[in-house]
Protein backbone atom coordinates (compact mmCIF):
# COMPACT_ATOMS: atom_id res chain seq x y z
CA UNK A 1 0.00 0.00 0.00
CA UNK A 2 1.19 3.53 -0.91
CA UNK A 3 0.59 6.37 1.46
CA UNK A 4 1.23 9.89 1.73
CA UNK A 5 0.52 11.63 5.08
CA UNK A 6 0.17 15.05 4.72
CA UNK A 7 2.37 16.49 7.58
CA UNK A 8 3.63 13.03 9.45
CA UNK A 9 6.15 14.44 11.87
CA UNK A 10 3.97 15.24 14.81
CA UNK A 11 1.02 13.61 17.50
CA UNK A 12 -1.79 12.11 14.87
CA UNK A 13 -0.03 12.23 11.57
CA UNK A 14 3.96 10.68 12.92
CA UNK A 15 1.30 7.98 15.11
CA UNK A 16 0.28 7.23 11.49
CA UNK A 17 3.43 6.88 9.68
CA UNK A 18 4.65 4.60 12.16
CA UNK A 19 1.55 2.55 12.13
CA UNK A 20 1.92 2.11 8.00
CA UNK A 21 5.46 1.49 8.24
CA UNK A 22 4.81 -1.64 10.68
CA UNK A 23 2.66 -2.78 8.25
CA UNK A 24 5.58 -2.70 5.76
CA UNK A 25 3.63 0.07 3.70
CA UNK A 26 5.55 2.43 1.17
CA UNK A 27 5.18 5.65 3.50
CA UNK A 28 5.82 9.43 1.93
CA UNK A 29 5.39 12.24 3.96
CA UNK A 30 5.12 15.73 2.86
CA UNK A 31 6.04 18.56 5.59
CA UNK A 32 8.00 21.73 6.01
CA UNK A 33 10.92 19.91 7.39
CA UNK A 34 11.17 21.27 11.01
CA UNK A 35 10.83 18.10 12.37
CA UNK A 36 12.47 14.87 11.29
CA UNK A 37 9.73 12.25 10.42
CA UNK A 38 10.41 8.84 11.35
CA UNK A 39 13.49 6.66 9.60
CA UNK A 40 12.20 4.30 6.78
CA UNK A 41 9.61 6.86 4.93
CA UNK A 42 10.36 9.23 1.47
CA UNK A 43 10.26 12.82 2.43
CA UNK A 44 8.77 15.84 0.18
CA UNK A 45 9.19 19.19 1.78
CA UNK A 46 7.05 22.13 0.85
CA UNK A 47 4.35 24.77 2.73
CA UNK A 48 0.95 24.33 1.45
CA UNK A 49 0.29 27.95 3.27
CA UNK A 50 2.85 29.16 0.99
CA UNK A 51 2.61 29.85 -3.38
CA UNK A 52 3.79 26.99 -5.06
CA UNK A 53 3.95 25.47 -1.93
CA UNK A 54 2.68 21.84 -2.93
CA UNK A 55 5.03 22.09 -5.64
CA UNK A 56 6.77 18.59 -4.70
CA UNK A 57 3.48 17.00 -5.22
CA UNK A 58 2.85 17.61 -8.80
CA UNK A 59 6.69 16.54 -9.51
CA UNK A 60 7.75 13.53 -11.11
CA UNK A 61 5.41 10.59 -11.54
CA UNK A 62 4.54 9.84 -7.52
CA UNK A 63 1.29 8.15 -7.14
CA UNK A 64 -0.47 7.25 -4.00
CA UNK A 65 -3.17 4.32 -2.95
CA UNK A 66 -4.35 6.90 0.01
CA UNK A 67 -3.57 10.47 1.00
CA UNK A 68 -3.90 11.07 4.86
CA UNK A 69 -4.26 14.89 5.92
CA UNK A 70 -4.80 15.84 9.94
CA UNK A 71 -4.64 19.70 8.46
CA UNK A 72 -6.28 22.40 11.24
CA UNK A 73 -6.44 25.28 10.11
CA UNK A 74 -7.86 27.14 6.88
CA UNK A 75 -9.64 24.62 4.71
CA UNK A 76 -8.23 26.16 1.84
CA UNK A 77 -5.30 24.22 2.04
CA UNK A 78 -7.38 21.07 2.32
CA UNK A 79 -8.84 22.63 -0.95
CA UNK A 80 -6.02 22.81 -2.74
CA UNK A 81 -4.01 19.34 -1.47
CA UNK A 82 -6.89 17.59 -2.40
CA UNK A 83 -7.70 19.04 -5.91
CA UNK A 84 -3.96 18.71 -6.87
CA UNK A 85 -4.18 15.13 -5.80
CA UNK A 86 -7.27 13.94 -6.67
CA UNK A 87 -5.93 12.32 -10.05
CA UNK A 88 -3.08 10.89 -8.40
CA UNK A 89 -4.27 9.19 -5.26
CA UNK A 90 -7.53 6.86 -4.94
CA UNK A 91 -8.60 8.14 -1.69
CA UNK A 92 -8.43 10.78 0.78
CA UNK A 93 -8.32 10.71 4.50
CA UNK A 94 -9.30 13.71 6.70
CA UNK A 95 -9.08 13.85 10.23
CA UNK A 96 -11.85 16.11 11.51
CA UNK A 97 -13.31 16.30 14.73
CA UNK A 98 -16.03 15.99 16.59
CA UNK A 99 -16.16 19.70 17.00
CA UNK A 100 -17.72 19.37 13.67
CA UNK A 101 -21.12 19.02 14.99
CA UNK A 102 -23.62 21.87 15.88
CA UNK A 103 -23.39 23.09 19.54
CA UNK A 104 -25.44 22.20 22.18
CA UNK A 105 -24.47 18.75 21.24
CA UNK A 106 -26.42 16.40 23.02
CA UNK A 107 -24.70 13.12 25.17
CA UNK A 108 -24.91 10.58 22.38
CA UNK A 109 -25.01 12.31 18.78
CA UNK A 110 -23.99 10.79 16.03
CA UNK A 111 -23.00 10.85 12.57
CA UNK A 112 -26.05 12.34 11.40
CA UNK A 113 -26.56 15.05 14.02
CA UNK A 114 -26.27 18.71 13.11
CA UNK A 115 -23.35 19.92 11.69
CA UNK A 116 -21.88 23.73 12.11
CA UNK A 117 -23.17 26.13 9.49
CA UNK A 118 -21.10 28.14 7.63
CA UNK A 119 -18.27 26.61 6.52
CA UNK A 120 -16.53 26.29 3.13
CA UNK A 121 -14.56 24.23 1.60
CA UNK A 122 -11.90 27.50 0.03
CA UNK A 123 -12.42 29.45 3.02
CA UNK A 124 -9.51 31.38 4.98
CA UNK A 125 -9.12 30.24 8.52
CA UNK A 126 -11.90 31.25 10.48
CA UNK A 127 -12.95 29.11 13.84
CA UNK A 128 -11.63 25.70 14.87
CA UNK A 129 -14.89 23.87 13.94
CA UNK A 130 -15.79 25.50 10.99
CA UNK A 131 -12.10 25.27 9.75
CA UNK A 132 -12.74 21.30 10.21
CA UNK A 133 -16.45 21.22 8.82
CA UNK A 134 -14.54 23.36 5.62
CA UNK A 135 -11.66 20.73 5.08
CA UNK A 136 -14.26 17.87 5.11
CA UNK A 137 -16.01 19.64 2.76
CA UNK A 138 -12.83 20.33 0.47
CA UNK A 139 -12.05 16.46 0.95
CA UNK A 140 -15.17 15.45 -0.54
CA UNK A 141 -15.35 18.33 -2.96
CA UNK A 142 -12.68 16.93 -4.36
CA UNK A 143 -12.68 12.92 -4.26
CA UNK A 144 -16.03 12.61 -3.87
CA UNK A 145 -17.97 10.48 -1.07
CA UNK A 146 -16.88 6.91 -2.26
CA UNK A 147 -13.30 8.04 -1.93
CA UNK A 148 -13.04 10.19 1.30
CA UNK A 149 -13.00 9.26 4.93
CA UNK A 150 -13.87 11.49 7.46
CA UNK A 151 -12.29 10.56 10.80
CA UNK A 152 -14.19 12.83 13.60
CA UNK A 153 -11.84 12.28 16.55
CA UNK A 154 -12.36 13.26 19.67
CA UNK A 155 -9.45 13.75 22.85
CA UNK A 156 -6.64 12.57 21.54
CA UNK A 157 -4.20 11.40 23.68
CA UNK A 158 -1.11 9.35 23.67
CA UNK A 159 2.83 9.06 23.06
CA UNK A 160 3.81 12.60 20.76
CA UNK A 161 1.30 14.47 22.35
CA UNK A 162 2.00 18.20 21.47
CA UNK A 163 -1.70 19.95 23.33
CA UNK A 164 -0.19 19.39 27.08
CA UNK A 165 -3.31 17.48 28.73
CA UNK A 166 -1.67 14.17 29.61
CA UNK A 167 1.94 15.25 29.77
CA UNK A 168 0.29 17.86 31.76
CA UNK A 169 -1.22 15.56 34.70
CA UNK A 170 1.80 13.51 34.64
CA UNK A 171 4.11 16.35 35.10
CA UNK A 172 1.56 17.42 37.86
CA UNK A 173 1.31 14.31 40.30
CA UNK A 174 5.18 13.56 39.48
CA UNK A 175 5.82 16.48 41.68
CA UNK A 176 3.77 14.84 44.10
CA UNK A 177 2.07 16.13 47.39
CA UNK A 178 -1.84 16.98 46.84
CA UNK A 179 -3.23 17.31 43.71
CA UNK A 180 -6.58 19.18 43.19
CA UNK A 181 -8.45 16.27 41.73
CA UNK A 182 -11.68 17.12 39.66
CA UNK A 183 -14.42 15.02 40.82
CA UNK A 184 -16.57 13.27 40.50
CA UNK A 185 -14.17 10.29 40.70
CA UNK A 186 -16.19 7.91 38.23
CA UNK A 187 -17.18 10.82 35.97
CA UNK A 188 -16.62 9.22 32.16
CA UNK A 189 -14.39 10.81 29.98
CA UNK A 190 -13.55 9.79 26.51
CA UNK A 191 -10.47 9.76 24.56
CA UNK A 192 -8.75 7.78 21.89
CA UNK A 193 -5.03 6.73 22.08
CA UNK A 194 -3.58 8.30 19.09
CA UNK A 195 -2.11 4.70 18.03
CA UNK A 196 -5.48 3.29 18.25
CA UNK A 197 -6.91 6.35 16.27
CA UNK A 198 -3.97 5.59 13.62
CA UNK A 199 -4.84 1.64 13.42
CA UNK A 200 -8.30 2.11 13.28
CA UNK A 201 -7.73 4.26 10.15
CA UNK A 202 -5.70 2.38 8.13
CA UNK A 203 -7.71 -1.03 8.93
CA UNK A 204 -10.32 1.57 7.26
CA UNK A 205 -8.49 2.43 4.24
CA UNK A 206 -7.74 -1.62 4.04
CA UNK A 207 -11.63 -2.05 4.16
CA UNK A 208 -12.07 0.93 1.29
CA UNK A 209 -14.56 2.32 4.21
CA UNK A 210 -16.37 5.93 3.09
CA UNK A 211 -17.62 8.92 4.83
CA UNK A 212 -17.78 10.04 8.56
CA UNK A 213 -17.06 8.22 11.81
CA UNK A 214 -16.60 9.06 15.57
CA UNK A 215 -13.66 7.58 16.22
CA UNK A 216 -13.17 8.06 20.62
CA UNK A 217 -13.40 5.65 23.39
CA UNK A 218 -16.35 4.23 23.97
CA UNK A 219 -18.71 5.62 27.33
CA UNK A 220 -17.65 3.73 30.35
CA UNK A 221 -13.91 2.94 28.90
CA UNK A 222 -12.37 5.68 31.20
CA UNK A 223 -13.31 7.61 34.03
CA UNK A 224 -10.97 10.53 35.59
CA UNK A 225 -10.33 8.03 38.70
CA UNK A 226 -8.43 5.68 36.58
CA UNK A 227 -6.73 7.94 34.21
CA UNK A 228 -5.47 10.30 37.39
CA UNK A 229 -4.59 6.74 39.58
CA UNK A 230 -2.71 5.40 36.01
CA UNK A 231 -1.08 8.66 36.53
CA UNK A 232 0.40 8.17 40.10
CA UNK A 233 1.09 4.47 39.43
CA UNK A 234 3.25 5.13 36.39
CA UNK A 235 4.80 7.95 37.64
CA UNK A 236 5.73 6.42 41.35
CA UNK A 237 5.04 9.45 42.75
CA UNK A 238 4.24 10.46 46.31
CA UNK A 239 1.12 12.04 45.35
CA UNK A 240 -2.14 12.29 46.85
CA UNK A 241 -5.25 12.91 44.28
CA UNK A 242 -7.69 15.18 46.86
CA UNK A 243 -11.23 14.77 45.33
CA UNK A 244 -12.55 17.87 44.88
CA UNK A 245 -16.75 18.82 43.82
CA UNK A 246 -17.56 20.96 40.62
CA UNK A 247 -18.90 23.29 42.74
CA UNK A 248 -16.13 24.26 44.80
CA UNK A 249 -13.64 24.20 41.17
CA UNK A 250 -15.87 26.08 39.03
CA UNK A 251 -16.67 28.85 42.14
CA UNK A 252 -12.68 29.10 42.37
CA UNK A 253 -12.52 30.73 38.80
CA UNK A 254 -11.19 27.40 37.61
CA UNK A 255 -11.60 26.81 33.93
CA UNK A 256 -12.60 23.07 33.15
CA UNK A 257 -10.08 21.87 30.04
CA UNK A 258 -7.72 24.21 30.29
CA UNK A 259 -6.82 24.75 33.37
CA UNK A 260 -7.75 21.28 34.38
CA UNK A 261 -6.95 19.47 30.85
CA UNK A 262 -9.51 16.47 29.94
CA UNK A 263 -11.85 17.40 32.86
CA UNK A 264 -15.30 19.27 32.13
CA UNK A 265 -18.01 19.45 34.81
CA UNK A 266 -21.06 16.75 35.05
CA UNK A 267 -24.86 17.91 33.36
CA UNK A 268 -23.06 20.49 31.12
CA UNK A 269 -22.72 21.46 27.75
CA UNK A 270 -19.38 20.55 27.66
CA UNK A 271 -18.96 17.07 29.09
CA UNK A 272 -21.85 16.47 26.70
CA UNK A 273 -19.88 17.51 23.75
CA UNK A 274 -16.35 15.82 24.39
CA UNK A 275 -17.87 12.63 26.49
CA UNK A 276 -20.44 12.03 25.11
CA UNK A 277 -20.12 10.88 21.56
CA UNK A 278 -21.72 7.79 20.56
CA UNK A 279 -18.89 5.54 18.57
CA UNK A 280 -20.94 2.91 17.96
CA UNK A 281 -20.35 3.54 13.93
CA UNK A 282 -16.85 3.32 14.55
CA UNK A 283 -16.71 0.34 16.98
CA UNK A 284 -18.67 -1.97 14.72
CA UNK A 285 -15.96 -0.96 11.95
CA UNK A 286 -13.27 -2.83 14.33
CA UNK A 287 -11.73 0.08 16.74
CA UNK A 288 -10.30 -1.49 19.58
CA UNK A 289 -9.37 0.74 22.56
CA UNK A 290 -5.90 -0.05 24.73
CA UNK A 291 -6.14 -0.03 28.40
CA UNK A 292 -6.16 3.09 30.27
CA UNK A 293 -2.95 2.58 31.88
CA UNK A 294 -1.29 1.27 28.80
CA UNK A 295 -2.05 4.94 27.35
CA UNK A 296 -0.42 6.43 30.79
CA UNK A 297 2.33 4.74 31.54
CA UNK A 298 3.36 4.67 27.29
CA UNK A 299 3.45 8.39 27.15
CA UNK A 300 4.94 8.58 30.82
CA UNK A 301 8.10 6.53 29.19
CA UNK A 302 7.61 9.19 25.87
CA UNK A 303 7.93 12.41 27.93
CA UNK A 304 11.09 11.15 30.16
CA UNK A 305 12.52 10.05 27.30
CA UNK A 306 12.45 13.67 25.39
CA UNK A 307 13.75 15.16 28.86
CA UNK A 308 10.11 15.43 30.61
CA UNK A 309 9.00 18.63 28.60
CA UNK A 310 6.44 17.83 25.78
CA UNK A 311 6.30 19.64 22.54
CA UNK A 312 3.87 22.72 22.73
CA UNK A 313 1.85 23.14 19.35
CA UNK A 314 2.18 26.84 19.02
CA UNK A 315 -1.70 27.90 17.79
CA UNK A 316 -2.62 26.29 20.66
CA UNK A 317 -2.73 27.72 24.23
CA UNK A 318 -0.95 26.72 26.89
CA UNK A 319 -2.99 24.25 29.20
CA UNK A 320 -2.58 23.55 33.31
CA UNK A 321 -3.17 24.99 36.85
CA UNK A 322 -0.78 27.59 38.17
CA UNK A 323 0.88 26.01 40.95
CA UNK A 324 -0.28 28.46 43.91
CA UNK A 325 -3.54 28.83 42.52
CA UNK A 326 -4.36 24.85 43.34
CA UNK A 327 -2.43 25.34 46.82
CA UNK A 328 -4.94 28.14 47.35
CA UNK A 329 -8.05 26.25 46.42
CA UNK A 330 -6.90 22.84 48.29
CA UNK A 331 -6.71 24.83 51.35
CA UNK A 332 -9.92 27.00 51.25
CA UNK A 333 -11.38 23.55 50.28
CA UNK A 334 -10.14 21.07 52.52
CA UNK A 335 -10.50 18.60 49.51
CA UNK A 336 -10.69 15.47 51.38
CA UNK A 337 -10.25 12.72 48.67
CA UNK A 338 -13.82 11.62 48.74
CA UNK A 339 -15.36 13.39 46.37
């Protein structure tokens, strides 16, 4: 199988390459070359933000069995990738997101809810989720529905990580002492482990699957109990998770996902719209999720092994609780551990 990964040095699309390559595929990658992609794959360099930037694409006689884009950002470059390519490759893979679909998103939409209005295929870079509607809609625009997959992820988490929300925690309770722990304890949370995102989608492209999926952990998968305890058993750390209500966190000024990355109150909008996807399209297409702790302790050994500091995506904020902020609220709390 011939791929080319559109990007492949970083979190979703390097997850990929490495996933074809173990599956002794022909792997090129096309990126801007500030980052080395992994040994064993053809590089084309080139800055499809840039004039002529796709230039190496339309050279010589390369053709590819699937294209594989994770592009976030103004769908015109989807656009314009895909157009370009469209004669040369037999299908096209997207990686959207779930943000795709119209907010409030009710616990358990699927493919066929509402979808954000407003978004083009050509269009300039406007909002995350309109920016992902638009390169869905350049995907198909451009290959048609036969030939395009849509992969709506959700969290992503995992080894390469470059948002901060797992590296994040584990940087957290590896300093040990107590940790403001969002409760509830058994609240659900969903992610996908970017190597079981990257499987999943190239099983797909093996099955010639078509069109949109939800592709995140099932409901009931993981909680924040077990991903914060993976996170103090990996890390060995004298640390001690204090349970702490909604109530108290969001009356602190305490933003849910960014200050407290993965974590998003009970009953609201929010935990409805990043837990509460139903994958049931997906599973019955064969994803298989790995084991909470698997996911932990893997990107534990990842960040130690790049020094402990994770790559930070620059158009992306910076996520985490200032350090005397949580000592403040632990001690107007008295967070006791059982929440």
């Amino acid at each position: 199988m011939r791929l080319l990964v559109l990007g492949g040095t970083e979190f979703v699309g390097r997850a990929v390459v490495e996933a074809a390559l173990g599956r002794d595929w022909e792997v090129t990658v096309f990126h801007r070359g500030r980052h080395e992609p992994p040994a064993g794959v053809r590089s084309l360099h080139g800055d499809r933000t840039a004039p002529d930037g796709l230039a190496a694409l339309s050279e010589g006689d390369g053709a590819w069995d699937v294209v594989v884009d994770t592009w976030s950002a103004a769908p015109r470059a989807v656009h314009d990738a895909a157009r370009l390519l469209r004669d040369r490759a037999e299908r096209y893979v997207y990686v959207s997101s779930c943000s795709v679909y119209a907010w409030p998103r009710d616990a358990g939409y699927t493919e066929n809810s509402p979808l954000v209005e407003g978004a083009f295929a050509d269009a300039e870079q406007s909002d995350y989720a309109r920016d992902k509607r638009g390169g869905e809609l350049a995907a198909v625009d451009a290959f048609g529905a036969d030939r395009s997959l849509l992969v709506r992820a959700g969290l992503i988490l995992g080894p390469y990580e470059n948002i901060g929300r797992l590296p994040w925690w584990l940087t957290r309770v590896a300093r040990g002492g107590p940790v403001l722990a969002p409760g509830p304890r058994d609240l659900p949370v969903q992610y996908v482990d970017v190597r079981d995102l990257a499987r999943w989608t190239l099983d797909a492209v093996e099955k010639r699957a078509s069109g949109p999926y939800n592709l995140v952990g099932p409901a009931g998968h993981a909680t924040m109990g077990t991903l914060l305890d993976a996170c103090v058993e990996v890390t060995g750390a004298a640390a001690e998770l204090r349970w702490t209500d909604p109530e108290v966190i969001l009356d602190a000024g305490i933003e849910p996902w960014q200050h407290l990355p993965v974590w998003l109150p009970p009953d609201s909008e929010g935990h409805a719209a990043l837990h509460g996807a139903d994958v049931s399209r997906a599973l019955a297409a064969g994803l298989r999720c790995r084991p909470v702790a698997e996911t932990v302790a893997d990107t534990w050994g990842w960040l130690r092994s790049i020094g402990g500091v994770a790559p930070q995506r620059p158009d992306r904020p910076v996520v985490g609780l200032d350090p005397e902020r949580e000592a403040e609220v632990l001690a107007a709390s008295g967070g006791d551990g059982q929440a």
